[in-house]
PDB file of N, CA and C in Angstrom:
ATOM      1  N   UNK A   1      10.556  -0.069  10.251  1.00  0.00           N
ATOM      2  CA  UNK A   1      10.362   0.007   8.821  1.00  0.00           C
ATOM      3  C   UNK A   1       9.766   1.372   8.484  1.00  0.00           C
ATOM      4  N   UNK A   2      10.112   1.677   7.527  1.00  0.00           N
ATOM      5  CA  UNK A   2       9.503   3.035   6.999  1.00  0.00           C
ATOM      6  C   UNK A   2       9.203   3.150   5.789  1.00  0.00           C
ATOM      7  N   UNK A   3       8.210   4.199   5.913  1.00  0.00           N
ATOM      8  CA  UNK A   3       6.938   4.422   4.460  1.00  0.00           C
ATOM      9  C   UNK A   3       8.177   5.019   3.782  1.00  0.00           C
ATOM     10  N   UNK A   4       7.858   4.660   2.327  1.00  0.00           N
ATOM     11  CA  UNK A   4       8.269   5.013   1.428  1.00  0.00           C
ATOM     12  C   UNK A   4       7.100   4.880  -0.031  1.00  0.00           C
ATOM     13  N   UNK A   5       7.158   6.683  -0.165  1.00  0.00           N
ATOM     14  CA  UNK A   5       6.228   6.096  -1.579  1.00  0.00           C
ATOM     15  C   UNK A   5       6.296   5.243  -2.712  1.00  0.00           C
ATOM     16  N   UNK A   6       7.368   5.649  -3.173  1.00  0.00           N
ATOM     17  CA  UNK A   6       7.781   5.324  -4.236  1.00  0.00           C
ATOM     18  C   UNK A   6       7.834   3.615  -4.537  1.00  0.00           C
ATOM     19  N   UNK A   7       8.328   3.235  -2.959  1.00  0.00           N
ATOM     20  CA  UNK A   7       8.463   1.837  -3.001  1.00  0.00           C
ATOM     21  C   UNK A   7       6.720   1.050  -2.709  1.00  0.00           C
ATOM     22  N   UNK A   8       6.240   1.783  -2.644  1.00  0.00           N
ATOM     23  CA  UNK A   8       4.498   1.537  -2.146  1.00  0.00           C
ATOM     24  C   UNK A   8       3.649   1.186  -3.258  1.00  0.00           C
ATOM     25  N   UNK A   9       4.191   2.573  -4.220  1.00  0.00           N
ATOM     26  CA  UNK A   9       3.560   2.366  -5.205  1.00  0.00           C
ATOM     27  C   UNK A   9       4.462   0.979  -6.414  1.00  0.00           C
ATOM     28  N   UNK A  10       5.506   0.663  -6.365  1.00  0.00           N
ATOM     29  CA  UNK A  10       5.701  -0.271  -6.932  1.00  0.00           C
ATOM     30  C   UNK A  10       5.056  -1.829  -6.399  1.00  0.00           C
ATOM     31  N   UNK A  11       4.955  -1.817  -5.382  1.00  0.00           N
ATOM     32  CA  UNK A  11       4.554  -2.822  -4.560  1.00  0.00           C
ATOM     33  C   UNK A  11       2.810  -3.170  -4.762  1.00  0.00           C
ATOM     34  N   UNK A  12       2.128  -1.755  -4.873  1.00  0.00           N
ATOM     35  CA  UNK A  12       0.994  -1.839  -5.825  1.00  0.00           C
ATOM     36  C   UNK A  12       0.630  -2.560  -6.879  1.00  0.00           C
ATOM     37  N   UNK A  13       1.327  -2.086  -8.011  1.00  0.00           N
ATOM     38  CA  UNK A  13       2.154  -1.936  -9.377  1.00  0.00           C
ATOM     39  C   UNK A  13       2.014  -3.462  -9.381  1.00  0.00           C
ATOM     40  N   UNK A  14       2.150  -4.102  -8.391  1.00  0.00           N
ATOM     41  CA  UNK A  14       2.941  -5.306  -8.908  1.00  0.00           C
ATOM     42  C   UNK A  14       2.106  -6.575  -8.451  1.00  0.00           C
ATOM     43  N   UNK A  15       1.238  -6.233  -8.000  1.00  0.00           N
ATOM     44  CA  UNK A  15      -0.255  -7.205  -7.102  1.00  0.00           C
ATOM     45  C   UNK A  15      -1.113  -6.274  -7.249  1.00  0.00           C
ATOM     46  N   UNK A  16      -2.212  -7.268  -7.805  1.00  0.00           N
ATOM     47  CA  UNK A  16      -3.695  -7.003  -8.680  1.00  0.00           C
ATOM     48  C   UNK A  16      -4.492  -6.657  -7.571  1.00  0.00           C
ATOM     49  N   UNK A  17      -4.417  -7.736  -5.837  1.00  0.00           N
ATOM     50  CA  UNK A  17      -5.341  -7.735  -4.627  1.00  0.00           C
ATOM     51  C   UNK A  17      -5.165  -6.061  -4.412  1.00  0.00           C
ATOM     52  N   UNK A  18      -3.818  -5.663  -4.420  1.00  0.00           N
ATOM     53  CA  UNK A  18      -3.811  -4.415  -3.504  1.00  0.00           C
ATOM     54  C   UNK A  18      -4.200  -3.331  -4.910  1.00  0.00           C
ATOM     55  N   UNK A  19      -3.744  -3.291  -5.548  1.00  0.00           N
ATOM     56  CA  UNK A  19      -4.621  -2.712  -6.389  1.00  0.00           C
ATOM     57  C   UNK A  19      -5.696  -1.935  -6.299  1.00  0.00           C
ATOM     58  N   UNK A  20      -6.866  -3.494  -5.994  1.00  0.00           N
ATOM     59  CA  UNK A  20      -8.170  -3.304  -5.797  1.00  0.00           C
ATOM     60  C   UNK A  20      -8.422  -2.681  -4.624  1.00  0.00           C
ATOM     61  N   UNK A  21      -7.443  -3.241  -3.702  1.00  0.00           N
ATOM     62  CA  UNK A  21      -7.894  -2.449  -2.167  1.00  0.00           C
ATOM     63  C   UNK A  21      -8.033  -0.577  -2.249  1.00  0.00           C
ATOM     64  N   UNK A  22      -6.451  -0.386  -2.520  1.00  0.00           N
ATOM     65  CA  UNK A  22      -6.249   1.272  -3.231  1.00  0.00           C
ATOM     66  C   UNK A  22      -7.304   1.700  -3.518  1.00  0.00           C
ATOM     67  N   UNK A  23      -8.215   1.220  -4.757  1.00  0.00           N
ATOM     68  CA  UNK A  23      -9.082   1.926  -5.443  1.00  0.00           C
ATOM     69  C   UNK A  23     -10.463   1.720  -4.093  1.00  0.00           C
ATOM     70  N   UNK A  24     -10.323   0.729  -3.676  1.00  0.00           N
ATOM     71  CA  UNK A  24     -11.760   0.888  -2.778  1.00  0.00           C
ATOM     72  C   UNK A  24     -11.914   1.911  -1.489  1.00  0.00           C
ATOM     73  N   UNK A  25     -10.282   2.047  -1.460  1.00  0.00           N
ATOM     74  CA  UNK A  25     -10.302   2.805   0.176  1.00  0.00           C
ATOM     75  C   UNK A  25     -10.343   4.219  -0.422  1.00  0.00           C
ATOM     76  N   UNK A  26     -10.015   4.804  -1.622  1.00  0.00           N
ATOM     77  CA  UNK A  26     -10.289   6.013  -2.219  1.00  0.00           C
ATOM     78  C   UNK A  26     -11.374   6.039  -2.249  1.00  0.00           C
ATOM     79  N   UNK A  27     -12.351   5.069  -2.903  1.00  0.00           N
ATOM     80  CA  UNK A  27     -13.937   5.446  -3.132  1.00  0.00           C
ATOM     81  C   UNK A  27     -14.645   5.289  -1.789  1.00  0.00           C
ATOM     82  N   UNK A  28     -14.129   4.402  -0.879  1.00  0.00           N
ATOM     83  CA  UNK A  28     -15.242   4.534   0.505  1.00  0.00           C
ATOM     84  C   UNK A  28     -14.761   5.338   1.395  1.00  0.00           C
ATOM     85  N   UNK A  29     -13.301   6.109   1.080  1.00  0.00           N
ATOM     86  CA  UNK A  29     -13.158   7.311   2.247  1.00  0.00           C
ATOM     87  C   UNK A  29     -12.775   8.791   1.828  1.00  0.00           C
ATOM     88  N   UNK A  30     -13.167   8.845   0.571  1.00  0.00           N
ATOM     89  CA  UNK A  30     -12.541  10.078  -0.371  1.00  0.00           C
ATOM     90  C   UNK A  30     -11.779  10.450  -0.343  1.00  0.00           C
ATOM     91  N   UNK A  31     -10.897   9.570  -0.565  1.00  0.00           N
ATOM     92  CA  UNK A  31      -8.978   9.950  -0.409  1.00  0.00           C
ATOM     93  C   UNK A  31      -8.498   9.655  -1.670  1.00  0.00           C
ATOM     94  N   UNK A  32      -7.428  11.361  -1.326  1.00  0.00           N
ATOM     95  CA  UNK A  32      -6.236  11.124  -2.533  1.00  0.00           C
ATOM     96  C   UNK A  32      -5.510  10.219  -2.585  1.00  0.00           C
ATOM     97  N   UNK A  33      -5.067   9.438  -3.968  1.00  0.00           N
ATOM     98  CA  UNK A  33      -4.112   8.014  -3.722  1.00  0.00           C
ATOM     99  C   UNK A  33      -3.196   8.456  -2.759  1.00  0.00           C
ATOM    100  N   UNK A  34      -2.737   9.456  -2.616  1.00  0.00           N
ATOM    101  CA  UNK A  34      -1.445   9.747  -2.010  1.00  0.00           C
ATOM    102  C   UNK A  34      -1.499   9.383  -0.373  1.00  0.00           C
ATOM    103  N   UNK A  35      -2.222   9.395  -0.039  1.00  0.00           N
ATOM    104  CA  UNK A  35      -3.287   9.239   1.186  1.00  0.00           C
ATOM    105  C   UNK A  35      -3.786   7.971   1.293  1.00  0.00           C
ATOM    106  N   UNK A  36      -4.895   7.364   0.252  1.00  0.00           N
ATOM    107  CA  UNK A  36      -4.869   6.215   0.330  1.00  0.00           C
ATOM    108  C   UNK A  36      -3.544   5.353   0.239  1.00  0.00           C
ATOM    109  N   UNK A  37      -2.747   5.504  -0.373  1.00  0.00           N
ATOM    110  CA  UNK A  37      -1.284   4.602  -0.432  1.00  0.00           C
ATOM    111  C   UNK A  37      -0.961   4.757   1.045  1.00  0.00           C
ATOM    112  N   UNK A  38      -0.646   5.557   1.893  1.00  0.00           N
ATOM    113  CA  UNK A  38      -0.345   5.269   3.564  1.00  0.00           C
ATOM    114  C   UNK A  38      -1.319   4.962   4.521  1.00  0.00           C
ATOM    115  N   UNK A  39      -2.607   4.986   3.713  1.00  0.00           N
ATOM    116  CA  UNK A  39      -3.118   3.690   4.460  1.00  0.00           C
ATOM    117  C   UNK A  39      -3.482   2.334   4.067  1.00  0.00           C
ATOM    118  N   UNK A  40      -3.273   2.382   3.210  1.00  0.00           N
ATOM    119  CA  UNK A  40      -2.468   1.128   2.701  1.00  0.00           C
ATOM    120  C   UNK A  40      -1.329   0.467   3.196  1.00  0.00           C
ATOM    121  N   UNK A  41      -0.449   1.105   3.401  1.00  0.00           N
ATOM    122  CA  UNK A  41       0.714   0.952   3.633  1.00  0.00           C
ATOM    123  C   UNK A  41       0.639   0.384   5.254  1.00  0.00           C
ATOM    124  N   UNK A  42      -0.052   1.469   6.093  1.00  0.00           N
ATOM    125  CA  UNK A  42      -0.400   1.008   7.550  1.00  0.00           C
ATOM    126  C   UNK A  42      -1.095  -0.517   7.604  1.00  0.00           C
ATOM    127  N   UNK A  43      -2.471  -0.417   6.810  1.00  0.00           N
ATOM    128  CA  UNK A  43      -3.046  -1.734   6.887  1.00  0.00           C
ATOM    129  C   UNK A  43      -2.726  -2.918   6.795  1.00  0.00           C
ATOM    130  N   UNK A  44      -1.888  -2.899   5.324  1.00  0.00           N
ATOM    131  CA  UNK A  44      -1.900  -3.801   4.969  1.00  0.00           C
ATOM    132  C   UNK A  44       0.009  -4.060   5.095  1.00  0.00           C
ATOM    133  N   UNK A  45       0.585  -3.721   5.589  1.00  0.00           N
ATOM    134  CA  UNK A  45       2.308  -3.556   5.171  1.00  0.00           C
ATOM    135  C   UNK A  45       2.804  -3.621   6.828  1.00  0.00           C
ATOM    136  N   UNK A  46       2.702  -2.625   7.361  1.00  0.00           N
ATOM    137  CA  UNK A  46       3.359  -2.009   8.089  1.00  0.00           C
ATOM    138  C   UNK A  46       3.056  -2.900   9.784  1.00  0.00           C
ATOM    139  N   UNK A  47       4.048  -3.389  10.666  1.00  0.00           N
ATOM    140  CA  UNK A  47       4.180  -4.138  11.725  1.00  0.00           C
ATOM    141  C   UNK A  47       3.690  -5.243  11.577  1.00  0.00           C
ATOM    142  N   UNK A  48       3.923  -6.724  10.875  1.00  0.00           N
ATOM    143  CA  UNK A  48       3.547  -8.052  10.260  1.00  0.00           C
ATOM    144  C   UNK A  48       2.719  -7.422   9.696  1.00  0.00           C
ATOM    145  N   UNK A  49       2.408  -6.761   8.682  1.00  0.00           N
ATOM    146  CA  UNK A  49       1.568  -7.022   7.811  1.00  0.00           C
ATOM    147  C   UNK A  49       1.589  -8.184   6.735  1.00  0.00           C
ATOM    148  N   UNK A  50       0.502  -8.638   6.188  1.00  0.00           N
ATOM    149  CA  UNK A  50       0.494  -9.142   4.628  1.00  0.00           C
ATOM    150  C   UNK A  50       1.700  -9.481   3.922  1.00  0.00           C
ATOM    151  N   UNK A  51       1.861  -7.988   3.401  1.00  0.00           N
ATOM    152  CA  UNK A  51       2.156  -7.686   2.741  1.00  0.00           C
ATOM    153  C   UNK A  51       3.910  -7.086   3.031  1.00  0.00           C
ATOM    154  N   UNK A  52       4.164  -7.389   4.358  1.00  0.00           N
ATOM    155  CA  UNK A  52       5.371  -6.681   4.794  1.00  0.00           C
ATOM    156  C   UNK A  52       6.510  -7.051   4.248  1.00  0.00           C
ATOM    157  N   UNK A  53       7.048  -8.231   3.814  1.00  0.00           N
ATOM    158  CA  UNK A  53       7.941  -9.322   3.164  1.00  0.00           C
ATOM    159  C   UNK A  53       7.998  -8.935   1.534  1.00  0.00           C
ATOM    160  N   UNK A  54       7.407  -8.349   1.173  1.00  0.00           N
ATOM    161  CA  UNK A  54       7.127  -8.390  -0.375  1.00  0.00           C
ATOM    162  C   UNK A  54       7.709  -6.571  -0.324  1.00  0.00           C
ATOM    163  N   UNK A  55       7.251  -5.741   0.443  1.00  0.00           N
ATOM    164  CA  UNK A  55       7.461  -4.514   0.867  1.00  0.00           C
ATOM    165  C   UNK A  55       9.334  -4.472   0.964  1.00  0.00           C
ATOM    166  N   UNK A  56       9.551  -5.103   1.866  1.00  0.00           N
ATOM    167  CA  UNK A  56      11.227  -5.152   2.226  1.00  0.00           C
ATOM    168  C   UNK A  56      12.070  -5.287   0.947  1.00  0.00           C
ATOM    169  N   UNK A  57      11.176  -6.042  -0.241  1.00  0.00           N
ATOM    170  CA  UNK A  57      12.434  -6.999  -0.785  1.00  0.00           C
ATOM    171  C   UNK A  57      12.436  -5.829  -1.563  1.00  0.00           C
ATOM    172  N   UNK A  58      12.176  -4.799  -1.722  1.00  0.00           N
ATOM    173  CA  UNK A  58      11.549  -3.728  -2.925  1.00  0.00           C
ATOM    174  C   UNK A  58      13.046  -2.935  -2.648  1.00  0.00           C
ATOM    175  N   UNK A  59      13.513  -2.803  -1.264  1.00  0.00           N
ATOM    176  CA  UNK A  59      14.455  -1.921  -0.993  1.00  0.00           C
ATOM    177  C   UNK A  59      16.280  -2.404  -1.509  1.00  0.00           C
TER     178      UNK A  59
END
């Protein structure tokens, strides 16, 4: 599977939980969204993630 922004940020966009996560991993690691979104993406998405199923259907 592969990062894709565009599809990351809709996947955001579209659930309130990750949302919140985004904004927390910017404020507790001083990262640009752009940055926070791929680790996001790692954490919570990427090899069974969460969130991996909801990620796919985007494509």
């Amino acid at each position: 599977m592969k990062y894709t922004k565009s599809q990351m940020k809709k996947l955001v966009s579209n659930n309130e939980e990750l949302q919140k996560r985004l904004k927390q991993l910017m404020e507790e690691h001083d990262l640009e969204k752009s940055f926070a979104l791929k680790a996001l993406y790692h954490s919570e998405v990427a090899a069974g993630g969460k969130y991996q199923t909801a990620y796919q259907e985007l494509d």
